[in-house]
N, C-alpha and C. Protein backbone atom coordinates (compact mmCIF):
# COMPACT_ATOMS: atom_id res chain seq x y z
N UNK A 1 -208.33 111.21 -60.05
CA UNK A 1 -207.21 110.51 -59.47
C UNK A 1 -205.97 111.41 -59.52
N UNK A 2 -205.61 111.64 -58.29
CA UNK A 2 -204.09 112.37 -58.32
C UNK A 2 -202.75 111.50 -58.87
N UNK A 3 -201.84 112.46 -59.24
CA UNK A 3 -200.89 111.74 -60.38
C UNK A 3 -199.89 112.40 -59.31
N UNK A 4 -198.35 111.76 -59.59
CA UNK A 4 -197.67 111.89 -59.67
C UNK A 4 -196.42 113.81 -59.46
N UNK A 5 -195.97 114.44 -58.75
CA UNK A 5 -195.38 115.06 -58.88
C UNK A 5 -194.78 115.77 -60.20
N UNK A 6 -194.94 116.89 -61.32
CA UNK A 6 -194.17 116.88 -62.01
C UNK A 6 -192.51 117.29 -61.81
N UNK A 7 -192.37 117.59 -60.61
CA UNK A 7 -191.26 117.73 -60.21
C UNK A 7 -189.94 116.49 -59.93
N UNK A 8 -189.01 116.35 -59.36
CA UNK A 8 -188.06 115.05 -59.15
C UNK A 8 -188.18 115.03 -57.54
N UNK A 9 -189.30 115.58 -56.91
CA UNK A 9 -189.54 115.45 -55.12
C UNK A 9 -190.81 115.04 -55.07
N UNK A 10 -191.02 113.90 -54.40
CA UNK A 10 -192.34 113.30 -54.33
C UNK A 10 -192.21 112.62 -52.88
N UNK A 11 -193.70 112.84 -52.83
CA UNK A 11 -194.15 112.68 -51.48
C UNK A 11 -194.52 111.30 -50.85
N UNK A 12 -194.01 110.97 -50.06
CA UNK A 12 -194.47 109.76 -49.82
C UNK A 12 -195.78 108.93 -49.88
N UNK A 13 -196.90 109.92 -50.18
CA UNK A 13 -198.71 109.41 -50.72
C UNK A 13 -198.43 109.12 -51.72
N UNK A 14 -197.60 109.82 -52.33
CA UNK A 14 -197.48 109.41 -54.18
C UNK A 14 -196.99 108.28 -53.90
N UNK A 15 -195.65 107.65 -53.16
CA UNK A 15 -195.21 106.33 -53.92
C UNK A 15 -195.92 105.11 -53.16
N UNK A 16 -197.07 105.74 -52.29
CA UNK A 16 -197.37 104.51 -51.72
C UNK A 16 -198.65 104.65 -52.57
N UNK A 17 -199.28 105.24 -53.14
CA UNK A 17 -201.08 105.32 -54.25
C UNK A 17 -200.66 105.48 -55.58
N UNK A 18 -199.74 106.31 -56.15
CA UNK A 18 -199.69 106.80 -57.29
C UNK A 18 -198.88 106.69 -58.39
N UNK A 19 -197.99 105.45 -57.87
CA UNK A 19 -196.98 105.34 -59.24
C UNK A 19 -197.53 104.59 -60.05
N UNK A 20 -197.05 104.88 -61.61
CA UNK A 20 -197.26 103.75 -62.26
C UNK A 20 -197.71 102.74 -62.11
N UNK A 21 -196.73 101.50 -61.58
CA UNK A 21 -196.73 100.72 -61.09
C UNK A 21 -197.93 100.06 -60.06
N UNK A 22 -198.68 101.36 -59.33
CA UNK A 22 -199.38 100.90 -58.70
C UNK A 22 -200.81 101.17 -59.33
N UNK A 23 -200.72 101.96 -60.72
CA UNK A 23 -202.28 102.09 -61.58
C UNK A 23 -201.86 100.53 -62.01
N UNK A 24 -200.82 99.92 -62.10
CA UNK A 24 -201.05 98.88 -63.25
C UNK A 24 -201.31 97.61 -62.18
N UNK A 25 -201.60 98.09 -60.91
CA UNK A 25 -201.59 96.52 -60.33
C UNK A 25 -200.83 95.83 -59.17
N UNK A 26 -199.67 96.33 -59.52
CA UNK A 26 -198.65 96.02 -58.33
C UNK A 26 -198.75 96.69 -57.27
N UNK A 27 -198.86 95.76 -56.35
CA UNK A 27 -198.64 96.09 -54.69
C UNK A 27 -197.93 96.79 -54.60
N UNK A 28 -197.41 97.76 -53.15
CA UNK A 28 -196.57 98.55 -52.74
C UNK A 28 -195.31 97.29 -52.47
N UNK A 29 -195.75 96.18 -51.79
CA UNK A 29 -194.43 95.02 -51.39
C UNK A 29 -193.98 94.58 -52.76
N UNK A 30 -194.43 94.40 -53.74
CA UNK A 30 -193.78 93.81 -54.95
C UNK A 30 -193.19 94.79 -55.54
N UNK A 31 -194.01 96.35 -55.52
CA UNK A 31 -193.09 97.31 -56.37
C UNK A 31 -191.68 97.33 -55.55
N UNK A 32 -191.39 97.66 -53.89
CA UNK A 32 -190.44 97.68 -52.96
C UNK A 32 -189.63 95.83 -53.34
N UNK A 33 -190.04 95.04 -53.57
CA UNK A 33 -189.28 94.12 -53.45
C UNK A 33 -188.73 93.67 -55.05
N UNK A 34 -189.18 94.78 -56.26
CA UNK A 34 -188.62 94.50 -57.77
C UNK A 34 -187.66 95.36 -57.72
N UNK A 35 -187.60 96.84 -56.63
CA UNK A 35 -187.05 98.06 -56.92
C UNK A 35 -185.58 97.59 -56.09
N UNK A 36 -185.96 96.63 -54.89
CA UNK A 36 -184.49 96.31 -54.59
C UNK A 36 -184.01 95.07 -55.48
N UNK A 37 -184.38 94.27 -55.89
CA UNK A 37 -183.65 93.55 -56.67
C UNK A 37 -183.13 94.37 -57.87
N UNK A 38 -183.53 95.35 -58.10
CA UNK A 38 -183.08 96.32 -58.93
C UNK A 38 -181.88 97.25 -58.63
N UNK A 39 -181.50 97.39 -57.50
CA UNK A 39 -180.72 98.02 -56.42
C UNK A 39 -179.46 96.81 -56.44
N UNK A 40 -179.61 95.93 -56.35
CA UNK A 40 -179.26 94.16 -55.73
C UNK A 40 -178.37 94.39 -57.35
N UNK A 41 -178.97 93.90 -58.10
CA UNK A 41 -178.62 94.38 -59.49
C UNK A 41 -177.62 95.15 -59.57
N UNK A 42 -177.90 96.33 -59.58
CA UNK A 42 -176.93 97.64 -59.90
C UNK A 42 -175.25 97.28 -59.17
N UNK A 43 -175.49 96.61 -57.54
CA UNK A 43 -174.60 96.82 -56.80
C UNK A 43 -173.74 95.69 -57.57
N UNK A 44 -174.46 94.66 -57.60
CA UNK A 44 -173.73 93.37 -58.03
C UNK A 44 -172.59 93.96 -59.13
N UNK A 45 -173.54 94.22 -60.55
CA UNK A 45 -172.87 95.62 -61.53
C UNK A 45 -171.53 96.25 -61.61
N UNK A 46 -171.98 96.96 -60.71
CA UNK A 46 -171.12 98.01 -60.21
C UNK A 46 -169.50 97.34 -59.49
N UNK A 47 -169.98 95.78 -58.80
CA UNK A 47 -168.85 95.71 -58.15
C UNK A 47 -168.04 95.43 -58.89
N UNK A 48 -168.93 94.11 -59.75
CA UNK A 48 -167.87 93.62 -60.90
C UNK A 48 -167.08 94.99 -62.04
N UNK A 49 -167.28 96.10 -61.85
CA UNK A 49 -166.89 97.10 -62.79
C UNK A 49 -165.91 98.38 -61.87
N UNK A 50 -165.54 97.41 -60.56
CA UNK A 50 -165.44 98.53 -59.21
C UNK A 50 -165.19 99.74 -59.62
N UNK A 51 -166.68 100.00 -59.70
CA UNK A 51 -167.57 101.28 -59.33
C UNK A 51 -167.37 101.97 -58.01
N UNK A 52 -167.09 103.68 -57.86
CA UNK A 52 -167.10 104.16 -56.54
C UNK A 52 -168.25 104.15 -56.31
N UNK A 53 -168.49 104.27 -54.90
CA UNK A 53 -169.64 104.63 -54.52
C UNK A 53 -170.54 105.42 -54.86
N UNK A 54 -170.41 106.91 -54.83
CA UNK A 54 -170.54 107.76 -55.69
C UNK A 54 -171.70 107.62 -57.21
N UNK A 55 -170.92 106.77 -57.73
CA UNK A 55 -171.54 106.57 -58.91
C UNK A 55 -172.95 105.24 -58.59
N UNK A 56 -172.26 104.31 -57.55
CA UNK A 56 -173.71 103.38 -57.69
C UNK A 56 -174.55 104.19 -56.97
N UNK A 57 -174.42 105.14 -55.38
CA UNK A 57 -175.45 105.96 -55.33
C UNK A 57 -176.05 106.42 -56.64
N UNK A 58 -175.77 107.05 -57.71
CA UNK A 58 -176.42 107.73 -58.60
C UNK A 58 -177.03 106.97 -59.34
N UNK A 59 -176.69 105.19 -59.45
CA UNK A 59 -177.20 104.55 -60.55
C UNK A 59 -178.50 104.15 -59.87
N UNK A 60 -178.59 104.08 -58.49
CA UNK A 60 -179.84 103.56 -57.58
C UNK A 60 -180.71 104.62 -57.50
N UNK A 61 -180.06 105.86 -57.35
CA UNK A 61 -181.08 107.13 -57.70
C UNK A 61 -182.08 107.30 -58.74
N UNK A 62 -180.95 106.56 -60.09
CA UNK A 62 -181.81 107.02 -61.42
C UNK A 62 -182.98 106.11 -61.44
N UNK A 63 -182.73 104.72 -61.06
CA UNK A 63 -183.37 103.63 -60.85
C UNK A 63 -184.85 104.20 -60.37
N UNK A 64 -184.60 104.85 -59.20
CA UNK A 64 -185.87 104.68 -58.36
C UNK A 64 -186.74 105.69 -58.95
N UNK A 65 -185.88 106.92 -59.46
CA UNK A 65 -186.61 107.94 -59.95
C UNK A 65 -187.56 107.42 -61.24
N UNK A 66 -186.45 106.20 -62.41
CA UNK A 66 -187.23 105.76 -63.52
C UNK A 66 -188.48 105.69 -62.94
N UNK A 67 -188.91 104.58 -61.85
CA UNK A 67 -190.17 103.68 -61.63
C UNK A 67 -190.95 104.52 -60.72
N UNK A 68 -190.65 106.10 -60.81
CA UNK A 68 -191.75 106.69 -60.05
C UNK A 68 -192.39 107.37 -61.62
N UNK A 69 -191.83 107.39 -62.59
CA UNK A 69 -192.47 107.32 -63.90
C UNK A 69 -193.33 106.98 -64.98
N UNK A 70 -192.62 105.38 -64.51
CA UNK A 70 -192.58 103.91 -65.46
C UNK A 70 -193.12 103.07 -64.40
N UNK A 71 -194.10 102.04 -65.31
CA UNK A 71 -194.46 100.81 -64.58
C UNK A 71 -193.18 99.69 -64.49
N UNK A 72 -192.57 99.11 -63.51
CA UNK A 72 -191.90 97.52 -63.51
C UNK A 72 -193.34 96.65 -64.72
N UNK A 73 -194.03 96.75 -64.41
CA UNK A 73 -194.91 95.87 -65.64
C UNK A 73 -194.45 96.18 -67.25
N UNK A 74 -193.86 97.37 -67.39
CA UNK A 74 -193.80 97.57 -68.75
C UNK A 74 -192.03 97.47 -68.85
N UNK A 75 -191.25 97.77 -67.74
CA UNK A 75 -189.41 97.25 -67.95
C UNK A 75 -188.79 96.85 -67.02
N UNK A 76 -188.29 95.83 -67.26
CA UNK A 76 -187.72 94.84 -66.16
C UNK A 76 -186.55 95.41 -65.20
N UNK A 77 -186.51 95.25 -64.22
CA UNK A 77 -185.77 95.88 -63.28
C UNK A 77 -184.25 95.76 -63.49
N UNK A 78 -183.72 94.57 -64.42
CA UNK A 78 -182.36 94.74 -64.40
C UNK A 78 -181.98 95.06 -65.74
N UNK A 79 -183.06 95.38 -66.80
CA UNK A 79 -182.53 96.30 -67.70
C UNK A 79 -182.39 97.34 -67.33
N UNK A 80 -183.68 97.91 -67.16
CA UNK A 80 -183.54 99.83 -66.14
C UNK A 80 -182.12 99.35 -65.11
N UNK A 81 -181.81 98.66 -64.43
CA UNK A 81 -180.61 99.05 -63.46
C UNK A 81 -179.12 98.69 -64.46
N UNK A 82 -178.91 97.76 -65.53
CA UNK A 82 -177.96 98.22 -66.00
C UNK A 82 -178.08 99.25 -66.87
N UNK A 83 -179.21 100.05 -67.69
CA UNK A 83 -178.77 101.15 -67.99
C UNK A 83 -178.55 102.34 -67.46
N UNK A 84 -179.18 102.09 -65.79
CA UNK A 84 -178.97 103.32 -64.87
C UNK A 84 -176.98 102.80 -64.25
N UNK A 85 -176.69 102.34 -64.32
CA UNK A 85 -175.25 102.00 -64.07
C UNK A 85 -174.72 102.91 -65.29
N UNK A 86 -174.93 102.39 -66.57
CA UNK A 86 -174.57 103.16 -67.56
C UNK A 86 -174.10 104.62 -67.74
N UNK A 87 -175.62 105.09 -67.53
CA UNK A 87 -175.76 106.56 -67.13
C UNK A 87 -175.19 106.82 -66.30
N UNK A 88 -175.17 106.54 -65.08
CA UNK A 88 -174.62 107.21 -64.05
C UNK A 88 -172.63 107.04 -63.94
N UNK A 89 -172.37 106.26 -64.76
CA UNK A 89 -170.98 106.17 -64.83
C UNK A 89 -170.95 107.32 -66.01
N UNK A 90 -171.53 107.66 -66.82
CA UNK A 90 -171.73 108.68 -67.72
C UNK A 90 -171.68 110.14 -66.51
N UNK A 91 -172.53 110.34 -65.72
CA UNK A 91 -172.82 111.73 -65.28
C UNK A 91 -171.80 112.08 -64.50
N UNK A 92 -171.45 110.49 -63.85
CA UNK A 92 -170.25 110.73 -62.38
C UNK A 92 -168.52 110.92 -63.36
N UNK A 93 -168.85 110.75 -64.57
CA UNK A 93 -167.04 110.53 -65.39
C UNK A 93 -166.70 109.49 -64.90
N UNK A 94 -167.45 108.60 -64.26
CA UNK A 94 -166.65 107.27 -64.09
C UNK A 94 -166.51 106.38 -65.66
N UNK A 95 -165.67 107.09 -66.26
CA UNK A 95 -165.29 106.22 -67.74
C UNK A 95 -165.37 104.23 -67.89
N UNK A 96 -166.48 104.07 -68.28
CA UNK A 96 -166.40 102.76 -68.50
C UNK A 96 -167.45 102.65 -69.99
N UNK A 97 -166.55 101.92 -70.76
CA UNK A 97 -167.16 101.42 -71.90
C UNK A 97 -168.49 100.45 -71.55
N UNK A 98 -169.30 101.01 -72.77
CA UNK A 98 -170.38 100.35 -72.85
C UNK A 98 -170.55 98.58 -72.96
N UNK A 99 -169.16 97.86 -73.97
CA UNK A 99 -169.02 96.67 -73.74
C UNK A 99 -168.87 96.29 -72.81
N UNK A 100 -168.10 97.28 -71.41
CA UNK A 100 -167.70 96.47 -70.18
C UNK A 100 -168.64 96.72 -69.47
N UNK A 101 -169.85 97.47 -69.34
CA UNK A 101 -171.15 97.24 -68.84
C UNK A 101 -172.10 96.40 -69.16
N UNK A 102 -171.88 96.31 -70.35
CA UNK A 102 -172.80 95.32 -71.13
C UNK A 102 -172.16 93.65 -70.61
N UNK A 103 -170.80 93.46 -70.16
CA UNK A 103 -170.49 92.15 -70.24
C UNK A 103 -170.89 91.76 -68.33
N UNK A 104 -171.06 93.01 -68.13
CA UNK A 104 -170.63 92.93 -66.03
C UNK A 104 -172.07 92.79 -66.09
N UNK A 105 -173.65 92.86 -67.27
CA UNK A 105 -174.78 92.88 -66.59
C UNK A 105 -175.39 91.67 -67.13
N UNK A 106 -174.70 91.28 -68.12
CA UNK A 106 -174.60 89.38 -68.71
C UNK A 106 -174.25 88.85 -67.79
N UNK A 107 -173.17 89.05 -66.79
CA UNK A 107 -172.52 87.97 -66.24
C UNK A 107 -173.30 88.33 -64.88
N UNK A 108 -173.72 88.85 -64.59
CA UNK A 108 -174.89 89.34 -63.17
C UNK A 108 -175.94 88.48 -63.52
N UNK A 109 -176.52 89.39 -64.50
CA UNK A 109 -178.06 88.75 -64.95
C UNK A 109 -177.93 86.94 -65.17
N UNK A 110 -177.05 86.55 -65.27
CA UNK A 110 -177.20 84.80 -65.51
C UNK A 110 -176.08 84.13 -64.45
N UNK A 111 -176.07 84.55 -63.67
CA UNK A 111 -174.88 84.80 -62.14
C UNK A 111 -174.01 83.48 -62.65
N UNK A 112 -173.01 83.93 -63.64
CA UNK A 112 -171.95 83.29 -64.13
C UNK A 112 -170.85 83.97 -64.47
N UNK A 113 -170.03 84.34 -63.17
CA UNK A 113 -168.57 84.89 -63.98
C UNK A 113 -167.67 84.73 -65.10
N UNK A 114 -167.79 83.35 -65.26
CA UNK A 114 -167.05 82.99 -66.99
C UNK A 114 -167.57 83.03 -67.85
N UNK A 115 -168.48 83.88 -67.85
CA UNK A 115 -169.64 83.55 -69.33
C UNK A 115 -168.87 84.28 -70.29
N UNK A 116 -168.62 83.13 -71.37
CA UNK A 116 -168.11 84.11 -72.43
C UNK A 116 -169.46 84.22 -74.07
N UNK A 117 -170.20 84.14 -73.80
CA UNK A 117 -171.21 84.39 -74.30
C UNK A 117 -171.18 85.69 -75.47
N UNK A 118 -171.00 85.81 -76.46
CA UNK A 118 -171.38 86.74 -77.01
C UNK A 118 -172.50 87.41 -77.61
N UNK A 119 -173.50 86.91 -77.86
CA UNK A 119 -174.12 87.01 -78.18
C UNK A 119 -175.07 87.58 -77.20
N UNK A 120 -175.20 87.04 -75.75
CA UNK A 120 -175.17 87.93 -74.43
C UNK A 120 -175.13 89.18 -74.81
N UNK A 121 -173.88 88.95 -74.68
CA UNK A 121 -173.44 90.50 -74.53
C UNK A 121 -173.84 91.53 -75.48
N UNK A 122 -173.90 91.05 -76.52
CA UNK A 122 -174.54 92.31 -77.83
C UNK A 122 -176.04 92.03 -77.38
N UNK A 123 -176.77 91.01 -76.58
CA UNK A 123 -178.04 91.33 -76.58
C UNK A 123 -177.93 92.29 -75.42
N UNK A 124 -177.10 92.66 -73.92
CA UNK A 124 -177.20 93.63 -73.27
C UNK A 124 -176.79 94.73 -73.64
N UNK A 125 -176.03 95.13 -74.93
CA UNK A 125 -175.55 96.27 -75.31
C UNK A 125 -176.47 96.82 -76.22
N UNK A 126 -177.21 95.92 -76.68
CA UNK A 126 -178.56 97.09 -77.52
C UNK A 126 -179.75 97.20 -76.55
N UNK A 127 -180.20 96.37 -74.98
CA UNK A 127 -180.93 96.62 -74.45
C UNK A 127 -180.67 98.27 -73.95
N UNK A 128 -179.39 98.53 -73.51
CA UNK A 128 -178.98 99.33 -72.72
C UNK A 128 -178.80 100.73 -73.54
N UNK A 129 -178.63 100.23 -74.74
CA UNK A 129 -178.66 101.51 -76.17
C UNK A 129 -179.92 101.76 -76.17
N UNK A 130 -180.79 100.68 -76.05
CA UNK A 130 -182.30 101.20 -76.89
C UNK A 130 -183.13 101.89 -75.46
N UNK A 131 -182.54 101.18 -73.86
CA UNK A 131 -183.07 101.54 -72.81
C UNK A 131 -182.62 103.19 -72.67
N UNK A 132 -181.46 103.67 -72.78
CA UNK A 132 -180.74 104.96 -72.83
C UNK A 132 -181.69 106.07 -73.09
N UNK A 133 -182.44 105.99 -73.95
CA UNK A 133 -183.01 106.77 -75.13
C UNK A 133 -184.02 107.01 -74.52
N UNK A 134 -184.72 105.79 -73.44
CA UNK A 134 -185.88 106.55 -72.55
C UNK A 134 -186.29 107.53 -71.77
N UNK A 135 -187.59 108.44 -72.25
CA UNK A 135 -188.13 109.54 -71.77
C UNK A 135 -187.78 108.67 -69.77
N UNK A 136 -187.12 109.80 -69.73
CA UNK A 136 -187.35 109.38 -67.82
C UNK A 136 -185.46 108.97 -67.54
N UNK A 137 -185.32 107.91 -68.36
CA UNK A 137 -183.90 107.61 -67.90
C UNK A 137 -182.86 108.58 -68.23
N UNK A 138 -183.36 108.78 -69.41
CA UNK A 138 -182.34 110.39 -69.62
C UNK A 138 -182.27 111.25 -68.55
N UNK A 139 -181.19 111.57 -67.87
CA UNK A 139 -181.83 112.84 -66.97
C UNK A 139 -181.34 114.27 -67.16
């Protein structure tokens, strides 16, 4: 069975036979329809944190690149997309604290602008610490 590119350029046979995602099961329409709610995600994110463009291009980049890696069966699409927001406000210098990512992907993820939830929020700020650290999301 052919694998995957070790390079960051992959061919379109790979993402339609060979990702992750698709040894573990998932269709090409469910991987395409987790990867934009993952996208959907990021933007939502990003607006509430108005993010340039710039930077959510890069956070949708890291995104897609994670799950040509990683199965969606093994990490949920809007953890990988708020820690690719993370990162990519990291690579682009778009300076934003980790609490104020952590509170913009609480208040996305449970589509409630007033959430004052804390406990939320420290649960998205160690997802996004412990997600960081992943082989793949690092770039």
């Amino acid at each position: 069975m052919e694998t995957t590119s070790t390079n960051w350029v992959f061919k379109k046979h790979e993402y339609e036979k060979y990702t992750p995602s698709r040894r573990d099961g998932i269709s090409i329409g469910e991987e395409n329809y987790k990867r934009a709610k993952g996208v959907k995600f990021i933007l939502e994110v990003s607006y509430d944190l108005k993010l340039p463009q710039q930077t959510i291009a890069t956070a949708a980049n890291f995104l897609h690149r994670f799950y040509m890696r990683k199965s969606l069966n093994e990490f949920h699409h809007y953890d990988i997309g708020g820690t690719c927001v993370f990162l990519a406000c990291k690579s682009e210098e778009t300076t934003r604290k980790m609490g104020e990512v952590a509170v913009a992907c609480a208040k996305t993820a449970r589509k409630d602008k007033n959430l004052k939830d804390e406990k939320e929020f420290e649960k998205w700020h160690h997802t996004i610490t412990k997600r960081e650290r992943q082989p793949c999301v690092s770039i």
